[in-house]
C-alpha atoms as a PDB file:
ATOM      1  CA  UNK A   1      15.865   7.273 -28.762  1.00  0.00           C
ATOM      2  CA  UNK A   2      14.406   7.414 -32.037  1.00  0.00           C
ATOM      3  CA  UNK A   3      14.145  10.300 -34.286  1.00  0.00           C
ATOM      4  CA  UNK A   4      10.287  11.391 -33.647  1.00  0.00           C
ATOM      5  CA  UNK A   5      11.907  11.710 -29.663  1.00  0.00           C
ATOM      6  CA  UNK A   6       9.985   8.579 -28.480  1.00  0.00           C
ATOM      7  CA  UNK A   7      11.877   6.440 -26.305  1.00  0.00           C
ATOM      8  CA  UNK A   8      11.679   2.717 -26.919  1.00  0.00           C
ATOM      9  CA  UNK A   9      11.199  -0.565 -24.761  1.00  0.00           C
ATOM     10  CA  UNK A  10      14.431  -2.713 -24.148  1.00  0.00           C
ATOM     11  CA  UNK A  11      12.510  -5.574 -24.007  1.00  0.00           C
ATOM     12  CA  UNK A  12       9.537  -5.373 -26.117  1.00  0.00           C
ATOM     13  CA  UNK A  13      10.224  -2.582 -28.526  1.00  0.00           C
ATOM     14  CA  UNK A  14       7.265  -0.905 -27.945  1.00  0.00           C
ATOM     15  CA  UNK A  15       7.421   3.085 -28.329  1.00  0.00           C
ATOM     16  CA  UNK A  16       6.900   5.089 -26.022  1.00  0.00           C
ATOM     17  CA  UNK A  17       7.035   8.730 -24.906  1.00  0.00           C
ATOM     18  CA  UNK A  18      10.063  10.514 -23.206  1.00  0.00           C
ATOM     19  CA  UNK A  19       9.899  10.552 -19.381  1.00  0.00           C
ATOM     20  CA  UNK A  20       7.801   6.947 -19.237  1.00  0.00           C
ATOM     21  CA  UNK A  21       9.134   5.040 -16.248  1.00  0.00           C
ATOM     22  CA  UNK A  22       7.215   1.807 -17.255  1.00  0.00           C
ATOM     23  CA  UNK A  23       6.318   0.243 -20.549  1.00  0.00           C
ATOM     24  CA  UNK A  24       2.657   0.250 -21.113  1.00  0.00           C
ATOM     25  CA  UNK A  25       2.676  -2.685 -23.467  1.00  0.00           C
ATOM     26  CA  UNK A  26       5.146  -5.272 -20.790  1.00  0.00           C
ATOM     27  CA  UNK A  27       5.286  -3.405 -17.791  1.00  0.00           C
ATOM     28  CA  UNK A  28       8.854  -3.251 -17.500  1.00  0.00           C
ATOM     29  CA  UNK A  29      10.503  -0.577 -15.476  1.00  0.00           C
ATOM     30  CA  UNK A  30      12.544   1.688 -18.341  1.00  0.00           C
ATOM     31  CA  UNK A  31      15.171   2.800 -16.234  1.00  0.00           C
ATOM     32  CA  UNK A  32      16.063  -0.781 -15.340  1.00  0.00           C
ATOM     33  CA  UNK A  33      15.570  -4.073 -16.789  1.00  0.00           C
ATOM     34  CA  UNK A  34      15.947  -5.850 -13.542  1.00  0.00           C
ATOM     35  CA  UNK A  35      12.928  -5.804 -10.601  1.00  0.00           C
ATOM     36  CA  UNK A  36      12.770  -2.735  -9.050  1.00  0.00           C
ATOM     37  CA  UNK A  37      13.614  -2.978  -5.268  1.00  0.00           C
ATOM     38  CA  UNK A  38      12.193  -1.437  -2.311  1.00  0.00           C
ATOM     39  CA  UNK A  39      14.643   0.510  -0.612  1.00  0.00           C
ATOM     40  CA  UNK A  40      14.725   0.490   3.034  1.00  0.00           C
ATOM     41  CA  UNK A  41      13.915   4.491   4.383  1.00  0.00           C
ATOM     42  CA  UNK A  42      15.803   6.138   6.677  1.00  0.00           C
ATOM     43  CA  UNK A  43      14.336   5.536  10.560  1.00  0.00           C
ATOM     44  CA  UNK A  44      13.910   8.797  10.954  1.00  0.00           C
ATOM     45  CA  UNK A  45      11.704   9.508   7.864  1.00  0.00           C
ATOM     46  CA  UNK A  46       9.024   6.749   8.897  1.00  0.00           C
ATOM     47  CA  UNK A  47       5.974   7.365  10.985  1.00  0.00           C
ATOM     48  CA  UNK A  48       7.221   8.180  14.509  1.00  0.00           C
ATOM     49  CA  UNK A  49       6.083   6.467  17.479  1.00  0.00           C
ATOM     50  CA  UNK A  50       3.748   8.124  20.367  1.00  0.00           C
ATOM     51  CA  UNK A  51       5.716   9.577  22.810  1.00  0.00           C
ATOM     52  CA  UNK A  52       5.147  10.724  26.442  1.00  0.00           C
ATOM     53  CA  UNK A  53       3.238  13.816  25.509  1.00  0.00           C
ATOM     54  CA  UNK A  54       1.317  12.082  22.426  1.00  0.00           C
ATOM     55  CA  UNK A  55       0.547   8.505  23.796  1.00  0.00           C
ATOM     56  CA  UNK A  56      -0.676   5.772  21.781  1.00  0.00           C
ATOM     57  CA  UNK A  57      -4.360   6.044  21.029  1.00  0.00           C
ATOM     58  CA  UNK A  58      -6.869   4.576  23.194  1.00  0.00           C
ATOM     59  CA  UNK A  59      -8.143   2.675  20.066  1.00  0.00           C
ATOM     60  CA  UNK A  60      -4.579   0.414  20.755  1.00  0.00           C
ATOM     61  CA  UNK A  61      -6.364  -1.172  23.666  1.00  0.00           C
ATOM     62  CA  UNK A  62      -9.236  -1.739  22.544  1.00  0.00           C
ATOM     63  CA  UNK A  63      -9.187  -3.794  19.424  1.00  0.00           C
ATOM     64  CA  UNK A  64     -10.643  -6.427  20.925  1.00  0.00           C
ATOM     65  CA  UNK A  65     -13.449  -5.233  20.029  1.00  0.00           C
ATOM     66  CA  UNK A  66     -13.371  -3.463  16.725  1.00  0.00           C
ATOM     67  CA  UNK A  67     -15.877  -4.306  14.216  1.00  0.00           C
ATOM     68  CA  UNK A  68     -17.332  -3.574  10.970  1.00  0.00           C
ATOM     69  CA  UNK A  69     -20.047  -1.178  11.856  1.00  0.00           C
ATOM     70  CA  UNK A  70     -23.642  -3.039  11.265  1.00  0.00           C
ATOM     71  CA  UNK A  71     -25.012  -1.267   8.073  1.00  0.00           C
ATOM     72  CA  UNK A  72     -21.671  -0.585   6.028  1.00  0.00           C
ATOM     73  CA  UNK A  73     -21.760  -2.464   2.900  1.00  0.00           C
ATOM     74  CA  UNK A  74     -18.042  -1.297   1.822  1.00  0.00           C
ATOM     75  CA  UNK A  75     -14.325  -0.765   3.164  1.00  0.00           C
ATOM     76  CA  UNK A  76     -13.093   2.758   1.740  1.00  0.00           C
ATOM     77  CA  UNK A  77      -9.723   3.291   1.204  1.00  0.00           C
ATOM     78  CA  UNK A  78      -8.441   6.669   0.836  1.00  0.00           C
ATOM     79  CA  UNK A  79      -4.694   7.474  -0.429  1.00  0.00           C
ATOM     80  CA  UNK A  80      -4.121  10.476   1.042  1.00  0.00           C
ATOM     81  CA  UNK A  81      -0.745  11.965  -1.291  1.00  0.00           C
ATOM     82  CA  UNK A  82      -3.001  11.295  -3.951  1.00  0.00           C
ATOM     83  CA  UNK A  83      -6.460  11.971  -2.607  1.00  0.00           C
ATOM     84  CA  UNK A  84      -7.906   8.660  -4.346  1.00  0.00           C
ATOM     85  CA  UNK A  85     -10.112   6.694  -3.187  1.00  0.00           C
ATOM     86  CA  UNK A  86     -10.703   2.804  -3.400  1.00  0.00           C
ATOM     87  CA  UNK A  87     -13.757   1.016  -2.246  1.00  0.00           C
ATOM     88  CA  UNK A  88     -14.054  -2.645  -1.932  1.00  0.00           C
ATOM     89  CA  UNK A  89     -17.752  -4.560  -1.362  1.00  0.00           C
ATOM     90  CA  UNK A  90     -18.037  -6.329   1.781  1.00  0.00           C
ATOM     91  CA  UNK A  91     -17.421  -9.039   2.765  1.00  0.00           C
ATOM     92  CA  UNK A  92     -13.614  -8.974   1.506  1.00  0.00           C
ATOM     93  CA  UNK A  93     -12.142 -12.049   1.345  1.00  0.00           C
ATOM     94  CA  UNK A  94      -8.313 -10.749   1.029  1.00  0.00           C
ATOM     95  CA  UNK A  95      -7.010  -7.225  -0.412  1.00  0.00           C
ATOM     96  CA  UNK A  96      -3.836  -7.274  -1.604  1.00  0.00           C
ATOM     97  CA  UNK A  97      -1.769  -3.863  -1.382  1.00  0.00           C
ATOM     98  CA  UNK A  98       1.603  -3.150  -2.831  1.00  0.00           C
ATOM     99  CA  UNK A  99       3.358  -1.478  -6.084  1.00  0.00           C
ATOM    100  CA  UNK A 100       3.446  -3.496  -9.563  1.00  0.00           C
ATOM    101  CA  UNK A 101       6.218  -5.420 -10.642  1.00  0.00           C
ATOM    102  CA  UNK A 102       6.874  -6.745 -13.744  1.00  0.00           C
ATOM    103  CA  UNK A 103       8.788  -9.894 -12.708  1.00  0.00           C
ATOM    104  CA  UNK A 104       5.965 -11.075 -10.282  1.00  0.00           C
ATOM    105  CA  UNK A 105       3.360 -12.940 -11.089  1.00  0.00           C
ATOM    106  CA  UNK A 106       1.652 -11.949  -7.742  1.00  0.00           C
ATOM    107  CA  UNK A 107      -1.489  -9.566  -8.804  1.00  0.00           C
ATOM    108  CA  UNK A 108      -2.721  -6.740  -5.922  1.00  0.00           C
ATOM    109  CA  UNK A 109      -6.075  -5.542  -5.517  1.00  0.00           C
ATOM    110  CA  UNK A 110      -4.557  -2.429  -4.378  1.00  0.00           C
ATOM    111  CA  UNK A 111      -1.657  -1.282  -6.209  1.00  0.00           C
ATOM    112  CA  UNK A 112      -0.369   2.173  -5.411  1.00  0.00           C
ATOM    113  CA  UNK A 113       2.350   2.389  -7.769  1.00  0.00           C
ATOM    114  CA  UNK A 114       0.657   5.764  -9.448  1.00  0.00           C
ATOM    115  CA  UNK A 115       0.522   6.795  -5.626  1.00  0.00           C
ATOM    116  CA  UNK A 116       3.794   7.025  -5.251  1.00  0.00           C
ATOM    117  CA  UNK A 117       4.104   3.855  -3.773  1.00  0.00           C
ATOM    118  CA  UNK A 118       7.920   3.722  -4.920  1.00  0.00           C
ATOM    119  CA  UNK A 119       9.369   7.173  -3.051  1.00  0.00           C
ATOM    120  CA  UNK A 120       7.590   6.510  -0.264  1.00  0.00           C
ATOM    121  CA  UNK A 121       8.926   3.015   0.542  1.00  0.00           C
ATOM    122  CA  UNK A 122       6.013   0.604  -0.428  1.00  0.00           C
ATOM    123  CA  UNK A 123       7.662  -2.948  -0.790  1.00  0.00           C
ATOM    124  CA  UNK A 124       5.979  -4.620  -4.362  1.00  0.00           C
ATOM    125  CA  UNK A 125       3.674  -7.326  -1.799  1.00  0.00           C
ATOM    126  CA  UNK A 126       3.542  -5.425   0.776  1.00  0.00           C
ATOM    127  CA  UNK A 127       0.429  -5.808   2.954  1.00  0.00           C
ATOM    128  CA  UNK A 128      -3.116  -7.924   3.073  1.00  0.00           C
ATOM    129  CA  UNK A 129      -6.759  -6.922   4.402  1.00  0.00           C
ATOM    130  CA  UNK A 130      -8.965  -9.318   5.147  1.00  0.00           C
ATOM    131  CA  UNK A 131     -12.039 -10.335   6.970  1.00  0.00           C
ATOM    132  CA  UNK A 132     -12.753 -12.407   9.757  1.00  0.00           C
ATOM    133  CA  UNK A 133     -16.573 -12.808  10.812  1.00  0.00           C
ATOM    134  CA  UNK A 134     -17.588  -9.204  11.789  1.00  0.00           C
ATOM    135  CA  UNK A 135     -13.903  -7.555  11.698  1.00  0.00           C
ATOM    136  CA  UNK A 136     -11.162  -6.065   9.417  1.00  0.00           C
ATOM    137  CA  UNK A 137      -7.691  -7.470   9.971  1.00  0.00           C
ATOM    138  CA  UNK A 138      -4.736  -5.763   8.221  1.00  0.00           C
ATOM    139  CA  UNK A 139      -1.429  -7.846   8.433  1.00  0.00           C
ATOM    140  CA  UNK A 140       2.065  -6.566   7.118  1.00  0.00           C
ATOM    141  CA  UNK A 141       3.340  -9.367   4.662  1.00  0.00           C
ATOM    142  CA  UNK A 142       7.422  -8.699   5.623  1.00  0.00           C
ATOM    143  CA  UNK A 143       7.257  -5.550   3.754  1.00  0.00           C
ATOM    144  CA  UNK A 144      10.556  -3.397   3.388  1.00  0.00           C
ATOM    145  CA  UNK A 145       9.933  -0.338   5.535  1.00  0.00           C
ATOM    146  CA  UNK A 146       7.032  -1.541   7.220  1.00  0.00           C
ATOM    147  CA  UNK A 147       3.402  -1.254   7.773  1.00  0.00           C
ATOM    148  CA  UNK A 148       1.825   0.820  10.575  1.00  0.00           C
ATOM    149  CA  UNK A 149      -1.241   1.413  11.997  1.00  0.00           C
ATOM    150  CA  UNK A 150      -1.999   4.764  14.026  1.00  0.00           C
ATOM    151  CA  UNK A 151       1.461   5.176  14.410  1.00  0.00           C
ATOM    152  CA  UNK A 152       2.051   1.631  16.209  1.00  0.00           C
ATOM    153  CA  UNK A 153       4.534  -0.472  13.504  1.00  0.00           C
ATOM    154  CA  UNK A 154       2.540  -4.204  12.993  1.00  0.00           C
ATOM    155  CA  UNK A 155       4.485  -7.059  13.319  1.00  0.00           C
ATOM    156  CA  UNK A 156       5.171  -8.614  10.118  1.00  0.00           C
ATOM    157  CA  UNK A 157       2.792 -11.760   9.754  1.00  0.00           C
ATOM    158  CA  UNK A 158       0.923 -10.647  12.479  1.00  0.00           C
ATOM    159  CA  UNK A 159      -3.219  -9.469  11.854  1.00  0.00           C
ATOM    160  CA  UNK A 160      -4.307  -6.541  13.501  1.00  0.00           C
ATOM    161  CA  UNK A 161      -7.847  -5.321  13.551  1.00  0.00           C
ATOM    162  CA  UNK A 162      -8.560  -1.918  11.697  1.00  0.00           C
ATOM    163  CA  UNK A 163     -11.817  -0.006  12.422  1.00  0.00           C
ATOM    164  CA  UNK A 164     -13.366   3.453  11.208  1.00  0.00           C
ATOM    165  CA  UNK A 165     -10.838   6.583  11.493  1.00  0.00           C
ATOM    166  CA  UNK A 166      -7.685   4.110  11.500  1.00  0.00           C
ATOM    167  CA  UNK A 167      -4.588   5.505   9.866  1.00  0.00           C
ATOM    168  CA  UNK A 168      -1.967   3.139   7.828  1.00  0.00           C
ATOM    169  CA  UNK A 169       0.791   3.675   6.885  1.00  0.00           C
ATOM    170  CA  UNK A 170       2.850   1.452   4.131  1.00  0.00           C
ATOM    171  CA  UNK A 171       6.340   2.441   4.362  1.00  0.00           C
ATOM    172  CA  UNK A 172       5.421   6.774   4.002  1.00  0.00           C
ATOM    173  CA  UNK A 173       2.443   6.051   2.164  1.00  0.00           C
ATOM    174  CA  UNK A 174      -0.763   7.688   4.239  1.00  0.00           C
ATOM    175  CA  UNK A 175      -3.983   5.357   3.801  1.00  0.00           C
ATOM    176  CA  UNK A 176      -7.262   6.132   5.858  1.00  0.00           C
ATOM    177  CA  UNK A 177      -9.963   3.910   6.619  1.00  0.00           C
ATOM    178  CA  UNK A 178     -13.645   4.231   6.364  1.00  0.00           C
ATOM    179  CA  UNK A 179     -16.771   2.805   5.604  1.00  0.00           C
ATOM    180  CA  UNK A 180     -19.806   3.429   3.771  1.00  0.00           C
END
């Protein structure tokens, strides 16, 4: 630490006030100069699955035949811990959602570090949206803790459609879906 109390950057020098977690001028993570790594969450503390008395929601079954509604011109993303919101134009080609990382050269379209990506178990490359003819298709890219969709977990490499209402879920992280 200096004598003005700023705190300065291991790797770049840059200075920096107390409390920073990462450097604004490389990115690294202050408390660490290795990649910071997703750690895996307790079962217990991830979304729970339906159980007899709350079953899965009829949207499950019916994917099939989710689609973009006709006249929306944008996919909204709303963080809920947060309360931001992200909107993307449509068509989307791919969305890319995660938490930065200064070691990867992999850029996201969503990142949720400032979300609190980190505490609630959102792996750096976590998840993808994109869009096939009329629908939305969210697919878990073999994320730490997961990626879930009204509750049911997604297989990891697997697309699953998303429509109006849906909930997701990256790790803890709460995510709705609408459009406009």
């Amino acid at each position: 630490m200096t004598e003005t109390g700023m705190i300065e950057c291991p790797a770049c020098g840059y200075r920096l006030r107390p409390g920073t977690l990462f450097c604004s001028k490389c990115g690294i993570y202050l408390l660490s100069d290795a990649p910071l790594p997703t750690e895996a969450l307790p079962k217990e503390k991830l979304p729970t699955p339906p159980t007899e008395t709350e079953p899965w929601p009829h949207i499950v079954e019916g994917y099939e035949d989710a689609a973009i509604p006709p006249a929306a011109t944008a996919l909204r993303i709303s963080i809920v811990r947060s309360g931001r919101q992200v909107s993307f134009p449509l068509p989307i080609r791919e969305i890319t959602l995660g938490r930065y990382d200064s070691s990867s050269i992999a850029s996201l379209n969503l990142d949720l570090t400032s979300d609190g990506a980190l505490a609630e178990g959102v792996s750096r490359n976590h998840a993808k949206i994109y869009q096939r003819e009329n629908r939305l298709l969210i697919e878990d890219v073999g994320s730490t803790n997961g990626t879930f969709v009204n509750k049911q977990r997604l297989t990891p490499h697997l697309p699953h459609a998303l429509q109006e209402g849906d909930t997701v879920h990256l790790g803890r992280l709460k995510l709705l879906v609408s459009f406009s």
